[in-house]
PDB file of N, CA and C in Angstrom:
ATOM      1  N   UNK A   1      -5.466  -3.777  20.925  1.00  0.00           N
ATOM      2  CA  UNK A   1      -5.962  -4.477  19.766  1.00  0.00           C
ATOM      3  C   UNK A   1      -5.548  -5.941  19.820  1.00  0.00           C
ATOM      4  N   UNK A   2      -6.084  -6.726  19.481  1.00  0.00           N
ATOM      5  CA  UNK A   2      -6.017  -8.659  19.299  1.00  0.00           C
ATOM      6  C   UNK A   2      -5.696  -8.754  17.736  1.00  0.00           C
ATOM      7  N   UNK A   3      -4.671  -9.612  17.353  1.00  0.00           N
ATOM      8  CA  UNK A   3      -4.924 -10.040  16.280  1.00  0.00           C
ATOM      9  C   UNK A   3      -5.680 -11.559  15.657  1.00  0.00           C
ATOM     10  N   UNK A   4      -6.417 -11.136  14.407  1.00  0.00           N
ATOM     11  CA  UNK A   4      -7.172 -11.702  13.797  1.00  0.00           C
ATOM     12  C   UNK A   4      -6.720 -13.443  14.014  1.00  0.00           C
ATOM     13  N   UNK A   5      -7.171 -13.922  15.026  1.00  0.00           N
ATOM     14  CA  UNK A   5      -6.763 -15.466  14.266  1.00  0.00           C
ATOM     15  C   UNK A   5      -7.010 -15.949  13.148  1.00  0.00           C
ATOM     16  N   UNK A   6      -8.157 -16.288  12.806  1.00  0.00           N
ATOM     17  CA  UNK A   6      -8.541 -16.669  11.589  1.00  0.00           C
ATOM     18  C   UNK A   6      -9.217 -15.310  10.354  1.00  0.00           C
ATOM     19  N   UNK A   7      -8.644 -16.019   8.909  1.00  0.00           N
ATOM     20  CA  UNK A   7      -8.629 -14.898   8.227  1.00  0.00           C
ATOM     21  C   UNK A   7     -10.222 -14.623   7.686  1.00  0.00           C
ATOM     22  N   UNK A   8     -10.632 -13.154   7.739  1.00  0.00           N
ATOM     23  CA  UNK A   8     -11.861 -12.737   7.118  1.00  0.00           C
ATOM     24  C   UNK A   8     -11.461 -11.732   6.646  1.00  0.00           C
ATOM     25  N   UNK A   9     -12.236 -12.255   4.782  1.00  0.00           N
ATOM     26  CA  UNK A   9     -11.988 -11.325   4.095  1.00  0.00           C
ATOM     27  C   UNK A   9     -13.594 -10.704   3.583  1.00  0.00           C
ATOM     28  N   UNK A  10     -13.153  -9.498   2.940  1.00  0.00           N
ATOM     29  CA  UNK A  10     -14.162  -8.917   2.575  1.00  0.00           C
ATOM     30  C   UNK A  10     -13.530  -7.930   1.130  1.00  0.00           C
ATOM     31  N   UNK A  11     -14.451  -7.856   0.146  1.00  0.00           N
ATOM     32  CA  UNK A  11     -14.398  -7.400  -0.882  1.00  0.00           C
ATOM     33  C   UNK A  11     -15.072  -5.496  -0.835  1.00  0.00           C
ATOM     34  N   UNK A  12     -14.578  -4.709  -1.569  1.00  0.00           N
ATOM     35  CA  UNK A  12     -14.883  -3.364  -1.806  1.00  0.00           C
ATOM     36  C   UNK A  12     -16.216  -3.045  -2.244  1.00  0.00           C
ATOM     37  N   UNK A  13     -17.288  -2.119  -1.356  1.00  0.00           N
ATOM     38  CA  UNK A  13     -18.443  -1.849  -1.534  1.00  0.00           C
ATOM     39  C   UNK A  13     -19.239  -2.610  -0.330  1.00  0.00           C
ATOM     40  N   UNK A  14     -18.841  -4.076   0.059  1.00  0.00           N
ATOM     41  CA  UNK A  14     -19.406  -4.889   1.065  1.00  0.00           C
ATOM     42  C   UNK A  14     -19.483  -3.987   2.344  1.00  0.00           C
ATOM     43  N   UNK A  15     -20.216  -4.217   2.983  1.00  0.00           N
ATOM     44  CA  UNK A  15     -20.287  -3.692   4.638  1.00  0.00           C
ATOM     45  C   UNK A  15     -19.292  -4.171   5.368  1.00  0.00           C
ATOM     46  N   UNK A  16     -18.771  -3.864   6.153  1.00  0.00           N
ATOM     47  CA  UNK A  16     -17.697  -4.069   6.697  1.00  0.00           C
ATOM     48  C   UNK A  16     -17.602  -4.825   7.900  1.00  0.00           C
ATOM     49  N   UNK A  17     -17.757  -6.165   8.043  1.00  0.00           N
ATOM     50  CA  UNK A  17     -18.168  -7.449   9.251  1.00  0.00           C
ATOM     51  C   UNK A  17     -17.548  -7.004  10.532  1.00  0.00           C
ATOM     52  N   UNK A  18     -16.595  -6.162  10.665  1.00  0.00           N
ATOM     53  CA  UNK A  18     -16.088  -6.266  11.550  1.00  0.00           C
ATOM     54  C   UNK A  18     -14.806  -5.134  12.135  1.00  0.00           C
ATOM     55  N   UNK A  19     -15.032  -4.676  13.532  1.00  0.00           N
ATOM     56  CA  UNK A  19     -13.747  -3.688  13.385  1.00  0.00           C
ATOM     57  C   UNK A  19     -12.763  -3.677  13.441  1.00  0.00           C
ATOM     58  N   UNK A  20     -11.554  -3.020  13.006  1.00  0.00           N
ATOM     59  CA  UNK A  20     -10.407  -3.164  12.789  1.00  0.00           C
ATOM     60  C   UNK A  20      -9.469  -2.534  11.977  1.00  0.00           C
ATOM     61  N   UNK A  21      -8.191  -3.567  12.160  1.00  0.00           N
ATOM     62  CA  UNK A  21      -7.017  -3.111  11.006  1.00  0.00           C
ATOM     63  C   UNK A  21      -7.133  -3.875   9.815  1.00  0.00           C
ATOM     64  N   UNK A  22      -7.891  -3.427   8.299  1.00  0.00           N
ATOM     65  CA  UNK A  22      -7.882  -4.232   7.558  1.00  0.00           C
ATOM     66  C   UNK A  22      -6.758  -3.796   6.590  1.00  0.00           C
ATOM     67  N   UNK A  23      -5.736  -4.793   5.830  1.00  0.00           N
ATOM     68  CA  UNK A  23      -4.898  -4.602   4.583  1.00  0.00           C
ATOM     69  C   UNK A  23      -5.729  -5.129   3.632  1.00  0.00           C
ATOM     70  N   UNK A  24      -5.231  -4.671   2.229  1.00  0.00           N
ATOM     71  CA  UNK A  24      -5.466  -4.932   1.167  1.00  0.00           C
ATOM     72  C   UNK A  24      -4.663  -6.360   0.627  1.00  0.00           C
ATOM     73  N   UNK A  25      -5.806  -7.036  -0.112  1.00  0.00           N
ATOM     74  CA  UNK A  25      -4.997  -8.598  -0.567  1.00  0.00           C
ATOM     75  C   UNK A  25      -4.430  -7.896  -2.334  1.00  0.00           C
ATOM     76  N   UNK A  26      -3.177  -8.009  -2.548  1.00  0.00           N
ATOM     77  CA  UNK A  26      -2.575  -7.819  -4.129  1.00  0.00           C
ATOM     78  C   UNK A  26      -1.440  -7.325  -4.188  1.00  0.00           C
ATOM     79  N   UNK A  27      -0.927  -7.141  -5.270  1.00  0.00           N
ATOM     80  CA  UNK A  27       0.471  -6.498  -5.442  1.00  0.00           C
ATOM     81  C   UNK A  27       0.689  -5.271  -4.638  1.00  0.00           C
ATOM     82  N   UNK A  28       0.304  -4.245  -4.209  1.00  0.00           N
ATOM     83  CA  UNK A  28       0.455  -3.445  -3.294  1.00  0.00           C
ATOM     84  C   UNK A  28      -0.719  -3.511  -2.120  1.00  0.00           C
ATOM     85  N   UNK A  29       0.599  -3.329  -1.240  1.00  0.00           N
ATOM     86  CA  UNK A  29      -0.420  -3.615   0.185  1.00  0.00           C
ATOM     87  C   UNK A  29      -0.487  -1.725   0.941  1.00  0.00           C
ATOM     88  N   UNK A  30      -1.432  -1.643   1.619  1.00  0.00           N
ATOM     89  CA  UNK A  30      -1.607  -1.105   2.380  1.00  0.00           C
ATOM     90  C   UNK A  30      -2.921  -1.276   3.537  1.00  0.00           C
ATOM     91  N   UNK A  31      -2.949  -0.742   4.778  1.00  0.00           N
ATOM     92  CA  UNK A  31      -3.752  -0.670   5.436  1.00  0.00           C
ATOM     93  C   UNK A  31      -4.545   0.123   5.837  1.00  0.00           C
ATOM     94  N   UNK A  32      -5.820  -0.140   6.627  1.00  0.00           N
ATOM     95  CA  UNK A  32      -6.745   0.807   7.291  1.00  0.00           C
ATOM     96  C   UNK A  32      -7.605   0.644   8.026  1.00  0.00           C
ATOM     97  N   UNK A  33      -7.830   1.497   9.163  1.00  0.00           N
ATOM     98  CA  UNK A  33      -8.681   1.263  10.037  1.00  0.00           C
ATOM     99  C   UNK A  33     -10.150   1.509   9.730  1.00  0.00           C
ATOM    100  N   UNK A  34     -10.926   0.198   9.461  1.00  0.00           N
ATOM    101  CA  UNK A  34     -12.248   0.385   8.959  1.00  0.00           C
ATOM    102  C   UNK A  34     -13.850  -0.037  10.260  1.00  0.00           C
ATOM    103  N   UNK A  35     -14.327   0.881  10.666  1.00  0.00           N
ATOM    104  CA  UNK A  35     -15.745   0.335  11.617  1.00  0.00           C
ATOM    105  C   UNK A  35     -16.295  -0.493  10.855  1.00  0.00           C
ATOM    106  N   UNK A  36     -16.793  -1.293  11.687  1.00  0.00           N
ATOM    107  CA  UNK A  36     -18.245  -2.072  11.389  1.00  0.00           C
ATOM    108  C   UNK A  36     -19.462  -1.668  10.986  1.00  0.00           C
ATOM    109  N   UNK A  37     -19.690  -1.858   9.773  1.00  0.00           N
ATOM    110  CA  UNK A  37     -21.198  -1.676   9.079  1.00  0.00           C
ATOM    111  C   UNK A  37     -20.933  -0.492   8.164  1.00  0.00           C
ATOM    112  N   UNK A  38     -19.452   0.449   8.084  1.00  0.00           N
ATOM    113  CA  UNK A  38     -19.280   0.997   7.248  1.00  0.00           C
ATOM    114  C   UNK A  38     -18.866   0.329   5.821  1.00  0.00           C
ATOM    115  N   UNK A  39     -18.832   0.604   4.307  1.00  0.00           N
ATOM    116  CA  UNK A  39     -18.442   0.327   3.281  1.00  0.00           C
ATOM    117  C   UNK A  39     -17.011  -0.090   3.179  1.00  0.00           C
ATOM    118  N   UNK A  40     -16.604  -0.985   2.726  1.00  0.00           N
ATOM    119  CA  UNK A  40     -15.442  -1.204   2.645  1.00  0.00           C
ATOM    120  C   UNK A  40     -15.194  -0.272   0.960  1.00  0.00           C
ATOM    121  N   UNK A  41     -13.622   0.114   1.381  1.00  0.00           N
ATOM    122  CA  UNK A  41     -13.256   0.956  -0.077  1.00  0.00           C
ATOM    123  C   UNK A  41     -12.560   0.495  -0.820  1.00  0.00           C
ATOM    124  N   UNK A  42     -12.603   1.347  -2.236  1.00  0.00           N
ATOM    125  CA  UNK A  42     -11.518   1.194  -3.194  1.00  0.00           C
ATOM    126  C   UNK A  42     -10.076   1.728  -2.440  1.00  0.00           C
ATOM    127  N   UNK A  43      -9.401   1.192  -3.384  1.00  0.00           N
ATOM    128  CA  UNK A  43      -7.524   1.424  -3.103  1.00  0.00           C
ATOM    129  C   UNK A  43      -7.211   1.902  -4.550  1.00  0.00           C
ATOM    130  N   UNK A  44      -6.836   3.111  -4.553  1.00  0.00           N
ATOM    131  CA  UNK A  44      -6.488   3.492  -5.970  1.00  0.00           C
ATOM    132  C   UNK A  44      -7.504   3.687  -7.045  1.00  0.00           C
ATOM    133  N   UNK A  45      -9.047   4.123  -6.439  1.00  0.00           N
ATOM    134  CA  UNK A  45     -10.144   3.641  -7.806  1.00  0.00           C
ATOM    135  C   UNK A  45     -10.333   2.462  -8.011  1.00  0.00           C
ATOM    136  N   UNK A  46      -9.812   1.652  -7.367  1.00  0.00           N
ATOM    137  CA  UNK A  46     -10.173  -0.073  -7.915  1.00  0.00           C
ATOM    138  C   UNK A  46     -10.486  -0.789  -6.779  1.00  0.00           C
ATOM    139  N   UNK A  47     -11.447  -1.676  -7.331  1.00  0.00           N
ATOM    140  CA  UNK A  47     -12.472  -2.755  -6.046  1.00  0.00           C
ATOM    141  C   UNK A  47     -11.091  -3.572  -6.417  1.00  0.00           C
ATOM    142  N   UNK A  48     -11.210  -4.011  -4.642  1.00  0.00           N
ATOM    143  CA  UNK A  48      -9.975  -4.754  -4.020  1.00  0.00           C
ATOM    144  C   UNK A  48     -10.154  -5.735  -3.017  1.00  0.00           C
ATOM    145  N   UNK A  49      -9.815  -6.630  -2.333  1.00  0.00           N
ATOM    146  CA  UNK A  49     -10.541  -7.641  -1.686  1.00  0.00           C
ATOM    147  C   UNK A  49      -9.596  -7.206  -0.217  1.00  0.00           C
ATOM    148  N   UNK A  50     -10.144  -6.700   1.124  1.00  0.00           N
ATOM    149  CA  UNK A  50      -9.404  -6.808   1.875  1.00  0.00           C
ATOM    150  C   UNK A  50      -9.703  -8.204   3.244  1.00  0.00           C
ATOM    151  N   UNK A  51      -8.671  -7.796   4.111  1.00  0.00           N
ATOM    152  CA  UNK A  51      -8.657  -9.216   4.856  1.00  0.00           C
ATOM    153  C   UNK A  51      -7.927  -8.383   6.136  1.00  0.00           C
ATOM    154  N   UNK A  52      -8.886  -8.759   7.026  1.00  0.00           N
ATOM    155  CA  UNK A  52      -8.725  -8.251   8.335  1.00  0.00           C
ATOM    156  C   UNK A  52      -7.766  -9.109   9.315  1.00  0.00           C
ATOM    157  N   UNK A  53      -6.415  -8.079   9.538  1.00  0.00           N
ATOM    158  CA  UNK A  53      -5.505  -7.976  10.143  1.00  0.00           C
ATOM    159  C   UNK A  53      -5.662  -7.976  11.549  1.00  0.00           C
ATOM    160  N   UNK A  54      -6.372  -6.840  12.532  1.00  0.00           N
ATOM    161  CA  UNK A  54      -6.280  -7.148  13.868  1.00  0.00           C
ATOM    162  C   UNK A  54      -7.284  -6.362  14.075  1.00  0.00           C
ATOM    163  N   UNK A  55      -8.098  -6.730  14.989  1.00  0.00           N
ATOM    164  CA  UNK A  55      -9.505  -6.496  15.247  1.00  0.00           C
ATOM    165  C   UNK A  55      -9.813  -5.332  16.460  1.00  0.00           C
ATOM    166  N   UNK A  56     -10.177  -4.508  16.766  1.00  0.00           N
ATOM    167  CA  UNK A  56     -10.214  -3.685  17.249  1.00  0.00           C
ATOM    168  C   UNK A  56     -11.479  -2.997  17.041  1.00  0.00           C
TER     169      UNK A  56
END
C-alpha cells in the first residue's frame, strides 16, 4: 500500500473516488478499507466526512 500524499476527502453516501484505507474526519476516529465506486458509509448511523489515508 502507498500512502495518500495529498488529502481526498469524501463525504457519506458519495461514491467512493478511490481505493483504499479511508478514516473518518471527527471526534472519534476509525478506519476502513473502502473500493472504488462503492458508497461511502455511515459511522455510528451518522453521515461523516472521510479522508483517504493510504491508497491501495
Amino acid at each position: 500500500m502507498i500512502p495518500c500524499p495529498s488529502p481526498i476527502i469524501c463525504s457519506t453516501g458519495f461514491l467512493c473516488p478511490a481505493s483504499g484505507i479511508w478514516e473518518s474526519i471527527g471526534a472519534f476516529k476509525t478506519t476502513s478499507p473502502i473500493s472504488k465506486g462503492t458508497k461511502m458509509p455511515a459511522y455510528c448511523g451518522k453521515k461523516i466526512q472521510w479522508k483517504l489515508v493510504q491508497i491501495g
